[in-house]
PDB file of N, CA and C in Angstrom:
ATOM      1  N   UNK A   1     101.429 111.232 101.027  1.00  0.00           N
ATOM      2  CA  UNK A   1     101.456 109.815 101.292  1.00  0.00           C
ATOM      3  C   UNK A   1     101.689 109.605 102.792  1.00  0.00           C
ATOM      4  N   UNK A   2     100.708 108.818 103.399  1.00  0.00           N
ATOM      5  CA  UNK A   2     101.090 108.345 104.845  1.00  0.00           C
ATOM      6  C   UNK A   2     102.183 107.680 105.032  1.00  0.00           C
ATOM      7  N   UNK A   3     102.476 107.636 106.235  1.00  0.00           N
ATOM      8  CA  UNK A   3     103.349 106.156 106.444  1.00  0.00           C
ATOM      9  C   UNK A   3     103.448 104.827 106.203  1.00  0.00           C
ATOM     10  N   UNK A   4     101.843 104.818 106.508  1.00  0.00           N
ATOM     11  CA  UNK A   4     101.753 102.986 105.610  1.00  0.00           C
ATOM     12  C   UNK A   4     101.435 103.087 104.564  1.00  0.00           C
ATOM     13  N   UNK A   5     101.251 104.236 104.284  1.00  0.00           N
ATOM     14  CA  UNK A   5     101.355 103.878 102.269  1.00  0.00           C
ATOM     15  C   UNK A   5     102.708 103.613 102.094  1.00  0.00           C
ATOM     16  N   UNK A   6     103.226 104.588 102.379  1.00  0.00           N
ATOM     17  CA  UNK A   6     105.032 104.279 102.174  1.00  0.00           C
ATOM     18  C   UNK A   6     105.701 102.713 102.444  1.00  0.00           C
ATOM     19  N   UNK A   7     104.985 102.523 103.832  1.00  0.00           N
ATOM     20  CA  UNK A   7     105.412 101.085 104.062  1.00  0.00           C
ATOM     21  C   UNK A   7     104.890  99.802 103.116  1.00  0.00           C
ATOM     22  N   UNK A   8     103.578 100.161 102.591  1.00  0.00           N
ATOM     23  CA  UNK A   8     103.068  99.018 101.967  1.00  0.00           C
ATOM     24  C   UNK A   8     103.622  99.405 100.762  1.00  0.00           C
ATOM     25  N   UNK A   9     103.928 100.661 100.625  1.00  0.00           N
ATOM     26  CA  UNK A   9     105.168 100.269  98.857  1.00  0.00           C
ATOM     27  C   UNK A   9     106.330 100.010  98.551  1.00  0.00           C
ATOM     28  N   UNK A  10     106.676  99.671 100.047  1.00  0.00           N
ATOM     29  CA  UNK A  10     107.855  99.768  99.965  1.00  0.00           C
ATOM     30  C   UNK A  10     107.542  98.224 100.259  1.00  0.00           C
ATOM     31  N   UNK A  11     107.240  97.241 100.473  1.00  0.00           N
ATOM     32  CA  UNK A  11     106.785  96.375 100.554  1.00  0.00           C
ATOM     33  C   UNK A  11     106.155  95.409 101.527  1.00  0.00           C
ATOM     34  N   UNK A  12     106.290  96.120 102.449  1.00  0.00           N
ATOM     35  CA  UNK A  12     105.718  95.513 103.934  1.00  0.00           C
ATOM     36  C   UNK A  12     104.213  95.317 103.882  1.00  0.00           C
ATOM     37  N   UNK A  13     103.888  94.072 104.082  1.00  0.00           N
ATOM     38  CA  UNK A  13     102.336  92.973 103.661  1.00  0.00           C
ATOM     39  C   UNK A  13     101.603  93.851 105.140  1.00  0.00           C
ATOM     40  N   UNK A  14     100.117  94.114 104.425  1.00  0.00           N
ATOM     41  CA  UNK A  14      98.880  94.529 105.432  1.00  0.00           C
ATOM     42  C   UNK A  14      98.643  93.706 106.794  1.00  0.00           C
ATOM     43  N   UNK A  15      98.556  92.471 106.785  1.00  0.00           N
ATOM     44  CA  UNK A  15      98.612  92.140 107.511  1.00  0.00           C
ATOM     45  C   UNK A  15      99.416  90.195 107.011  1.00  0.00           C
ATOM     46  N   UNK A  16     100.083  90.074 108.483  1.00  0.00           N
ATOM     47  CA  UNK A  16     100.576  88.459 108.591  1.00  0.00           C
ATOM     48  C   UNK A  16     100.984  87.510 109.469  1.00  0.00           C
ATOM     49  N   UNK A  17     100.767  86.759 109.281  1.00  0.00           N
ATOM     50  CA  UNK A  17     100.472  85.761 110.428  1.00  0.00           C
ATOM     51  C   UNK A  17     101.939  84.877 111.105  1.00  0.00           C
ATOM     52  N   UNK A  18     102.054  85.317 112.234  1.00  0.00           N
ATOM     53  CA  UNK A  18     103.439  84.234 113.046  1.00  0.00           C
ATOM     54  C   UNK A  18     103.292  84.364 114.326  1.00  0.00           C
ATOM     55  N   UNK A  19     104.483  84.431 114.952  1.00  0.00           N
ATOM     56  CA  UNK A  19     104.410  84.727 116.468  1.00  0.00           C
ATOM     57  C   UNK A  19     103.414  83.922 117.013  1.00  0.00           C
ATOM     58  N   UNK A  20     103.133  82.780 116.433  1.00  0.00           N
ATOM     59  CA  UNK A  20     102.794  81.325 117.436  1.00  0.00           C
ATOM     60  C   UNK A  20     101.289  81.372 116.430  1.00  0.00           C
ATOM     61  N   UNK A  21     101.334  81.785 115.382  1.00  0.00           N
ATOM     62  CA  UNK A  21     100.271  81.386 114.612  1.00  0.00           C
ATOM     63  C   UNK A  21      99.086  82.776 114.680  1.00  0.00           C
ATOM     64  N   UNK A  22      99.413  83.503 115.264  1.00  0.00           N
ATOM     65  CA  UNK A  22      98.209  84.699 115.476  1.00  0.00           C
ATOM     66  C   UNK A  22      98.626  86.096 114.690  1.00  0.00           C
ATOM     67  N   UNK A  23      97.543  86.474 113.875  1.00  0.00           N
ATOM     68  CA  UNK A  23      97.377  87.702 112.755  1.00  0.00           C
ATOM     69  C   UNK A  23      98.280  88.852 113.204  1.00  0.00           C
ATOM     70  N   UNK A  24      98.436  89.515 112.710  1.00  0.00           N
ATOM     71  CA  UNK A  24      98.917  91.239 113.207  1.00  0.00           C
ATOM     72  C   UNK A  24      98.938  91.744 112.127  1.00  0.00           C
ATOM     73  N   UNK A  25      98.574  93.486 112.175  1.00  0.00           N
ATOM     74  CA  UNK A  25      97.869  94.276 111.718  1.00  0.00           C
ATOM     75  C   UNK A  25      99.122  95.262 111.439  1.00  0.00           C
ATOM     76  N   UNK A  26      99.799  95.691 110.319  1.00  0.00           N
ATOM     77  CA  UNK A  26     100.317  96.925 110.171  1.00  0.00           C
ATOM     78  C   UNK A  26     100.014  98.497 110.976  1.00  0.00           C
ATOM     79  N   UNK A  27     100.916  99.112 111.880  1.00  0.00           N
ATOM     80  CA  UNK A  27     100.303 100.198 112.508  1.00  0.00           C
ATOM     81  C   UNK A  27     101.139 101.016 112.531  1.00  0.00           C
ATOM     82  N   UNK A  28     102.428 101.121 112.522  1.00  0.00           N
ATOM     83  CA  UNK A  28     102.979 102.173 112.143  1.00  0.00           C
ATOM     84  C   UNK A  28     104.666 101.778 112.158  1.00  0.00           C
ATOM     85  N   UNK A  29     105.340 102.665 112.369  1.00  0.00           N
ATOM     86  CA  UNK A  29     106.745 102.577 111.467  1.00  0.00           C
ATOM     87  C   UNK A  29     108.095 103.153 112.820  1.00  0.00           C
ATOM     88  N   UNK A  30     108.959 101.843 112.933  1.00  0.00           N
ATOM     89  CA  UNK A  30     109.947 102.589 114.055  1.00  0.00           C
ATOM     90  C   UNK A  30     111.260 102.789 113.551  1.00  0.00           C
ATOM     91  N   UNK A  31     111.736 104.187 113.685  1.00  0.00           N
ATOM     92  CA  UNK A  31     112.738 104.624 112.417  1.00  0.00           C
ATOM     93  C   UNK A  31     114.471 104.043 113.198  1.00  0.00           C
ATOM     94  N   UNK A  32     115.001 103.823 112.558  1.00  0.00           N
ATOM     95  CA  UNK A  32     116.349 103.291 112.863  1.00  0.00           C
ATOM     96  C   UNK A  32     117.277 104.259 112.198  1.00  0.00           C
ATOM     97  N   UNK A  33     118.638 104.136 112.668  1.00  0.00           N
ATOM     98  CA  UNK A  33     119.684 105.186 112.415  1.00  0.00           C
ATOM     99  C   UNK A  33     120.031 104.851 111.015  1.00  0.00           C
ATOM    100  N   UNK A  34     120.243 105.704 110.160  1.00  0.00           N
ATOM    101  CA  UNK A  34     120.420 105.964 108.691  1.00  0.00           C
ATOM    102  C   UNK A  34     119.285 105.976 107.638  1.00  0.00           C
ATOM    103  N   UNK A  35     118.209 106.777 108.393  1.00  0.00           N
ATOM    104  CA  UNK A  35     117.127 106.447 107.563  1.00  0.00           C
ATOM    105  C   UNK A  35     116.136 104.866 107.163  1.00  0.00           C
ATOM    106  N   UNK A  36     116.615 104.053 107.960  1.00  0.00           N
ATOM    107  CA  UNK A  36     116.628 102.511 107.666  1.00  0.00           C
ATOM    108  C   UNK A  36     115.146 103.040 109.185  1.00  0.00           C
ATOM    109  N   UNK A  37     113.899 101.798 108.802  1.00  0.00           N
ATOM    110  CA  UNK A  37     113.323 101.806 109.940  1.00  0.00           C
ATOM    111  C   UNK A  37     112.487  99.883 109.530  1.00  0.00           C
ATOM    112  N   UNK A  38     112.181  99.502 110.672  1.00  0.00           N
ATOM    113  CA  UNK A  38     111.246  98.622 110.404  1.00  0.00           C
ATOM    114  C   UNK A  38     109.808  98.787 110.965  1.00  0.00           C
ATOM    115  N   UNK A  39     108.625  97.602 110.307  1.00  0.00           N
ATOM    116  CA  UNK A  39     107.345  97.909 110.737  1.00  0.00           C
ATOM    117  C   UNK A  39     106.940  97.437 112.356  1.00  0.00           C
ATOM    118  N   UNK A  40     106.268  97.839 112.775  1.00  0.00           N
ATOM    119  CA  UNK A  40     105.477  98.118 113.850  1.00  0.00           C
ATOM    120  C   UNK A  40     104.354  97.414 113.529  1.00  0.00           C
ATOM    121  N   UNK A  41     104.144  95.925 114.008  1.00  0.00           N
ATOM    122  CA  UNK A  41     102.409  95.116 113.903  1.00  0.00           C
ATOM    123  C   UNK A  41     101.977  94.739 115.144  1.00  0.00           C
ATOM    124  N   UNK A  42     100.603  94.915 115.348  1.00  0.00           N
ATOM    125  CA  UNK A  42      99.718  94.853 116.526  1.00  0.00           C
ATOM    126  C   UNK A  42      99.165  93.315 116.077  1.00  0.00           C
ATOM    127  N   UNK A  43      99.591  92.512 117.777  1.00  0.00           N
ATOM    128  CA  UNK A  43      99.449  91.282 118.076  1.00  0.00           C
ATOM    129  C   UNK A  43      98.319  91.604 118.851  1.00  0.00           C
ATOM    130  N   UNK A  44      97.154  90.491 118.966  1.00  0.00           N
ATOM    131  CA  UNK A  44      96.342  90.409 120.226  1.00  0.00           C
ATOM    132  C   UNK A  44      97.114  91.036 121.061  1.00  0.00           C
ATOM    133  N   UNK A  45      98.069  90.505 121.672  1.00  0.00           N
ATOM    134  CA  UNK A  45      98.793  90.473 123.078  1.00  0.00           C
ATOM    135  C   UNK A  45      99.575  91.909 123.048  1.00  0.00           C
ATOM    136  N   UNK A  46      99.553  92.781 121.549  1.00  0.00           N
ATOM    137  CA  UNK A  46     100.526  93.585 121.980  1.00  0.00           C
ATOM    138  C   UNK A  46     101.177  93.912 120.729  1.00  0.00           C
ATOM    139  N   UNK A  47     102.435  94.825 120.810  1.00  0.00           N
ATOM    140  CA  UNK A  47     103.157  95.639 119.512  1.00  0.00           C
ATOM    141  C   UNK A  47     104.537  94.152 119.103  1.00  0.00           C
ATOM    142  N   UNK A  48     104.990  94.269 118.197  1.00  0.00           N
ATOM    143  CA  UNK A  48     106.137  93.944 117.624  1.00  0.00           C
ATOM    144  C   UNK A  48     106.247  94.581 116.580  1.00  0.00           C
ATOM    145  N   UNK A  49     107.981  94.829 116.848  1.00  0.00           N
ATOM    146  CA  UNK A  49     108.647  95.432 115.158  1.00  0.00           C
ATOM    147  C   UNK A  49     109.345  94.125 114.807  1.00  0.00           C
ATOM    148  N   UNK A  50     108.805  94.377 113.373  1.00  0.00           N
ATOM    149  CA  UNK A  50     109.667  93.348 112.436  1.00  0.00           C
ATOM    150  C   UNK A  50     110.334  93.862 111.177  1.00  0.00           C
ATOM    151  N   UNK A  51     111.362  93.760 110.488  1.00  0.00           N
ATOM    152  CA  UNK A  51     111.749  93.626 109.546  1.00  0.00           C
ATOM    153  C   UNK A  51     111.335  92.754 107.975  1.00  0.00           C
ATOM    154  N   UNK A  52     111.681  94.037 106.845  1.00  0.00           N
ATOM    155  CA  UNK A  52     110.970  93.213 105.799  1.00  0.00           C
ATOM    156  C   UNK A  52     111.910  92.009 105.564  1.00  0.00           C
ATOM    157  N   UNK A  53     113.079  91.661 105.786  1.00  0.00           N
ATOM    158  CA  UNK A  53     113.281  90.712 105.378  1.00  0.00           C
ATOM    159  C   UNK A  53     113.140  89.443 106.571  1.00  0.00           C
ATOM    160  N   UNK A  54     112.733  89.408 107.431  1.00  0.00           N
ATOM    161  CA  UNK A  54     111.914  88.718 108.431  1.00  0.00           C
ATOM    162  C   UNK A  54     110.850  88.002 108.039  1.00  0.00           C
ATOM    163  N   UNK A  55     110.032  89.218 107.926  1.00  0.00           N
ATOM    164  CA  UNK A  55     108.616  88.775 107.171  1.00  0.00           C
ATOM    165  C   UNK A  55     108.836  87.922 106.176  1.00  0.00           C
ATOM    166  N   UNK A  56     109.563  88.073 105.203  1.00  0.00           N
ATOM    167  CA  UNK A  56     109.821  87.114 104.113  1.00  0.00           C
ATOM    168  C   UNK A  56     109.835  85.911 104.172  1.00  0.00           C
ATOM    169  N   UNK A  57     111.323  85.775 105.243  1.00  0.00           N
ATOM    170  CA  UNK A  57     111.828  84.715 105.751  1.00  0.00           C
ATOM    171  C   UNK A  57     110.758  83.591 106.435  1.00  0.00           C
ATOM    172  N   UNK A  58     110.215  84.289 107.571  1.00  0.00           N
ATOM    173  CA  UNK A  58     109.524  83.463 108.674  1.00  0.00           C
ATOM    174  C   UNK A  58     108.023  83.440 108.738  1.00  0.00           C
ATOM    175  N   UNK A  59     107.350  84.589 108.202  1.00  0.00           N
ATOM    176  CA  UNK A  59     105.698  84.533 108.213  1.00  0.00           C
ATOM    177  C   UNK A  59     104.968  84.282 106.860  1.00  0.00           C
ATOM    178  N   UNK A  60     103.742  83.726 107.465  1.00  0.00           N
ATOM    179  CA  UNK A  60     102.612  83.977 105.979  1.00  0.00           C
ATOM    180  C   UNK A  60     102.040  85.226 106.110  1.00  0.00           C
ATOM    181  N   UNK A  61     102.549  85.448 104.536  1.00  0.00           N
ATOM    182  CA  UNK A  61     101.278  86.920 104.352  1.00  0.00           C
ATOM    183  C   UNK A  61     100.048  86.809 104.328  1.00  0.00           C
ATOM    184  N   UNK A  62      99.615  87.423 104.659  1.00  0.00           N
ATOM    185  CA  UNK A  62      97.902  86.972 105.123  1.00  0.00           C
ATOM    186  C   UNK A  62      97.183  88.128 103.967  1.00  0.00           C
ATOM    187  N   UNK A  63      97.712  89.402 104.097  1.00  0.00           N
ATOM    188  CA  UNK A  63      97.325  90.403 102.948  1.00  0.00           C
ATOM    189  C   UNK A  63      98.301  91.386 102.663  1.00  0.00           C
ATOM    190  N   UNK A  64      98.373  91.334 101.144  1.00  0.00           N
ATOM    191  CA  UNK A  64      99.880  91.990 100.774  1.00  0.00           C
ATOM    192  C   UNK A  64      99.021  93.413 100.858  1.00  0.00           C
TER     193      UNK A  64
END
């Protein structure tokens, strides 16, 4: 299993939309201390990590 398989079962959406209304693309995974990591999505403009409970909170899923 890749990484974004892992991530998309673990529940992190393919792609979703915020950060001033513009898409981003699942790309890979930045690991945090205790095994805990969040996702890595490609903006036009560039990278952001977000958290799944972020995503929840603040964006539309565009594709789970």
């Amino acid at each position: 299993m890749t990484r974004i398989e892992k991530m998309r079962k673990d529940g992190y959406p393919k792609i979703i939309k915020g950060n001033g209304g513009y898409r981003a693309y699942l790309k890979d995974m930045q690991p945090l201390g205790g095994g805990d990591y969040m996702a890595i999505y490609r903006y036009p403009g560039g990278l952001c990590c977000h958290s799944l409970e972020e995503i929840q909170k603040c964006f539309e899923i565009i594709e789970q």
